[in-house]
C-alpha atoms as a PDB file:
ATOM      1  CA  UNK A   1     108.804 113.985 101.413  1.00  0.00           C
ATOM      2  CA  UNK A   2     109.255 111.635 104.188  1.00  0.00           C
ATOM      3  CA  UNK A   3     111.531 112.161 107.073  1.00  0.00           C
ATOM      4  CA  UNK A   4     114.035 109.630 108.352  1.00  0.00           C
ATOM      5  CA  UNK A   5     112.097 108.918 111.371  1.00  0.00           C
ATOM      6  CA  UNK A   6     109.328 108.047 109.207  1.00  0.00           C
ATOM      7  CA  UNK A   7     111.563 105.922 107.065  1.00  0.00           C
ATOM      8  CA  UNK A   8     112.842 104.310 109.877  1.00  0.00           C
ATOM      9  CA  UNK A   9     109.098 103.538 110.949  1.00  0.00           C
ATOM     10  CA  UNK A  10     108.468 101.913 108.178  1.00  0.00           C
ATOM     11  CA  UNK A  11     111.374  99.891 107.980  1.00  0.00           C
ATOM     12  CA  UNK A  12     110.374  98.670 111.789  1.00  0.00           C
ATOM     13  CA  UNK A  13     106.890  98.066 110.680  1.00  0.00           C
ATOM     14  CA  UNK A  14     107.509  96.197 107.541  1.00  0.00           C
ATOM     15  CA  UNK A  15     110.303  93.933 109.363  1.00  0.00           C
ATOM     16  CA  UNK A  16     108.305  93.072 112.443  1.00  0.00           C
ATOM     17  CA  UNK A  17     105.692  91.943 110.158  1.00  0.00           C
ATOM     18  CA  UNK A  18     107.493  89.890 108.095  1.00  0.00           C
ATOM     19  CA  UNK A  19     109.142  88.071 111.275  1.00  0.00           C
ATOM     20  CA  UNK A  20     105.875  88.215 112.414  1.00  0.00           C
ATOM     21  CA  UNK A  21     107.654  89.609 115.664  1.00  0.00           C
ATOM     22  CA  UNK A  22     105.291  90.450 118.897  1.00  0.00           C
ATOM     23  CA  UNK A  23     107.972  92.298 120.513  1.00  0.00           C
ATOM     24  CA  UNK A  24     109.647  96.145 119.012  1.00  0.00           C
ATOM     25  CA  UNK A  25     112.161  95.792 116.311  1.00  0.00           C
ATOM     26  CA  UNK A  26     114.667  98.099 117.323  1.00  0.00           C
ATOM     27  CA  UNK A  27     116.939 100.053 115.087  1.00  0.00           C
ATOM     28  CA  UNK A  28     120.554  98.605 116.126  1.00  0.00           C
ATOM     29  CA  UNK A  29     118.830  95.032 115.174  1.00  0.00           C
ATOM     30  CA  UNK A  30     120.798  93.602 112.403  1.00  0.00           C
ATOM     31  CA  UNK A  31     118.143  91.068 109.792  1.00  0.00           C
ATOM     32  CA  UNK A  32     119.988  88.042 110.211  1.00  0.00           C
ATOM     33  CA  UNK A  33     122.410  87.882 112.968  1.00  0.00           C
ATOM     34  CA  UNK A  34     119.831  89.646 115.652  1.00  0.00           C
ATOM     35  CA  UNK A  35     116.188  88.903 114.168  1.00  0.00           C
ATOM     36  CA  UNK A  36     116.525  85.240 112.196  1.00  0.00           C
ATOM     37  CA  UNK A  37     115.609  86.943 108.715  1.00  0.00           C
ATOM     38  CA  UNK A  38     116.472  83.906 105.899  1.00  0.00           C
ATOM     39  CA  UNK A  39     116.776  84.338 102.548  1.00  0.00           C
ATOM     40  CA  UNK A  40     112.649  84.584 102.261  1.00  0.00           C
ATOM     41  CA  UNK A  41     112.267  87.062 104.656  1.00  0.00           C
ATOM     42  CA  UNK A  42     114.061  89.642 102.937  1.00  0.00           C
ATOM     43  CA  UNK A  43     112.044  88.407  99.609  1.00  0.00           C
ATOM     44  CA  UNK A  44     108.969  89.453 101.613  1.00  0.00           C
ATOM     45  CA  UNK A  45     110.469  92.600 103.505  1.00  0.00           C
ATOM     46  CA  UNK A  46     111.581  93.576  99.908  1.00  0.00           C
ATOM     47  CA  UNK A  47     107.394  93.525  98.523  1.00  0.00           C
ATOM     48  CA  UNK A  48     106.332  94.882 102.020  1.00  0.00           C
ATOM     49  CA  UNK A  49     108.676  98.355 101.148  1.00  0.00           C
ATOM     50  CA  UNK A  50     107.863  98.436  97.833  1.00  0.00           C
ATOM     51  CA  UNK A  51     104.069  98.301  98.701  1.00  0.00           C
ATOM     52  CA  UNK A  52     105.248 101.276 101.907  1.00  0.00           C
ATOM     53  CA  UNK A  53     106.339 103.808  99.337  1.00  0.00           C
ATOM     54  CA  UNK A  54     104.923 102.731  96.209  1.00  0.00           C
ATOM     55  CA  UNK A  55     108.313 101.948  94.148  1.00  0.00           C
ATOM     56  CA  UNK A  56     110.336  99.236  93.042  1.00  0.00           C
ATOM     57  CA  UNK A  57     113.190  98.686  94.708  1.00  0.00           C
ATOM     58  CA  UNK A  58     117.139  97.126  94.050  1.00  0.00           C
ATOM     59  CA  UNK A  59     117.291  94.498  96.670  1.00  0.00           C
ATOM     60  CA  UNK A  60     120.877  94.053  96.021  1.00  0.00           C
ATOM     61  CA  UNK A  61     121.354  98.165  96.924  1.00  0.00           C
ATOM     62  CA  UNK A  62     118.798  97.372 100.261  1.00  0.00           C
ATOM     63  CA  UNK A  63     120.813  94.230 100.948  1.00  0.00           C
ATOM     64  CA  UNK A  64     124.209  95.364 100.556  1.00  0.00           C
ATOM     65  CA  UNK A  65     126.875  93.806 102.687  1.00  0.00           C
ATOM     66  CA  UNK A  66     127.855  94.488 105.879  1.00  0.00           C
ATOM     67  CA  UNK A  67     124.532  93.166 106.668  1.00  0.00           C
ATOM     68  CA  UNK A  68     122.264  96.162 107.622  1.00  0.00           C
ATOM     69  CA  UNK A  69     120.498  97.237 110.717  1.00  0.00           C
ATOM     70  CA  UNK A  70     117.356  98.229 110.733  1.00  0.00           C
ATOM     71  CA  UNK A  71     118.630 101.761 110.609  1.00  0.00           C
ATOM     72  CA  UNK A  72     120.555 101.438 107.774  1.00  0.00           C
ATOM     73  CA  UNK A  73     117.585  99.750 105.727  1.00  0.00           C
ATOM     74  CA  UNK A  74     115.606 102.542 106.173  1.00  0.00           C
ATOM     75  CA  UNK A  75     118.693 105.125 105.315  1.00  0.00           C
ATOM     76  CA  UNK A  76     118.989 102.747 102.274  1.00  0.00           C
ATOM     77  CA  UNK A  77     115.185 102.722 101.168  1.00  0.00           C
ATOM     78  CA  UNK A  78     114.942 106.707 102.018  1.00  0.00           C
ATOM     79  CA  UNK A  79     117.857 107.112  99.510  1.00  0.00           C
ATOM     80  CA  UNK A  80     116.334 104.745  96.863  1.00  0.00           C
ATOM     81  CA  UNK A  81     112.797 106.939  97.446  1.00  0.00           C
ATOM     82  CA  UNK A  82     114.714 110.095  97.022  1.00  0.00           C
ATOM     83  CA  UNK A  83     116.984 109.199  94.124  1.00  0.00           C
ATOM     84  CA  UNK A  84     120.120 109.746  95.963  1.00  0.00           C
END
């Protein structure tokens, strides 16, 4: 099993190279409001993760509103993983 830390790496990873960010994604950054993700982006993030821990995911569930940080996509995806 993965740890959250890990999770949370993976979340960064995936999302800075979806943005195609040079600079760290950090995990207070919200998709939209603080890093410019559209409607794409997440389509893309969404493949990225799935490829990350080998699972198809509910991107409604990783989506949910309020709009997620960075941190909470990775709590999100290590609870999909897990079956929690």
């Amino acid at each position: 099993m993965k740890t959250a830390e890990e999770f949370r790496q993976i979340v960064r990873q995936a999302v800075a190279e979806t943005l195609r960010r040079k600079e760290p994604v950090r995990d207070g950054q919200r998709l939209t409001a603080d890093l410019g993700a559209e409607s794409i982006d997440r389509i893309d993030l969404t493949f990225r993760l799935e490829e990350a821990v080998q699972k198809a995911l509910d991107e409604k569930v990783l989506f949910a509103e309020p709009e997620p940080t960075v941190a909470d996509l990775a709590e999100r995806l290590q609870r999909m993983v897990e079956g929690r």
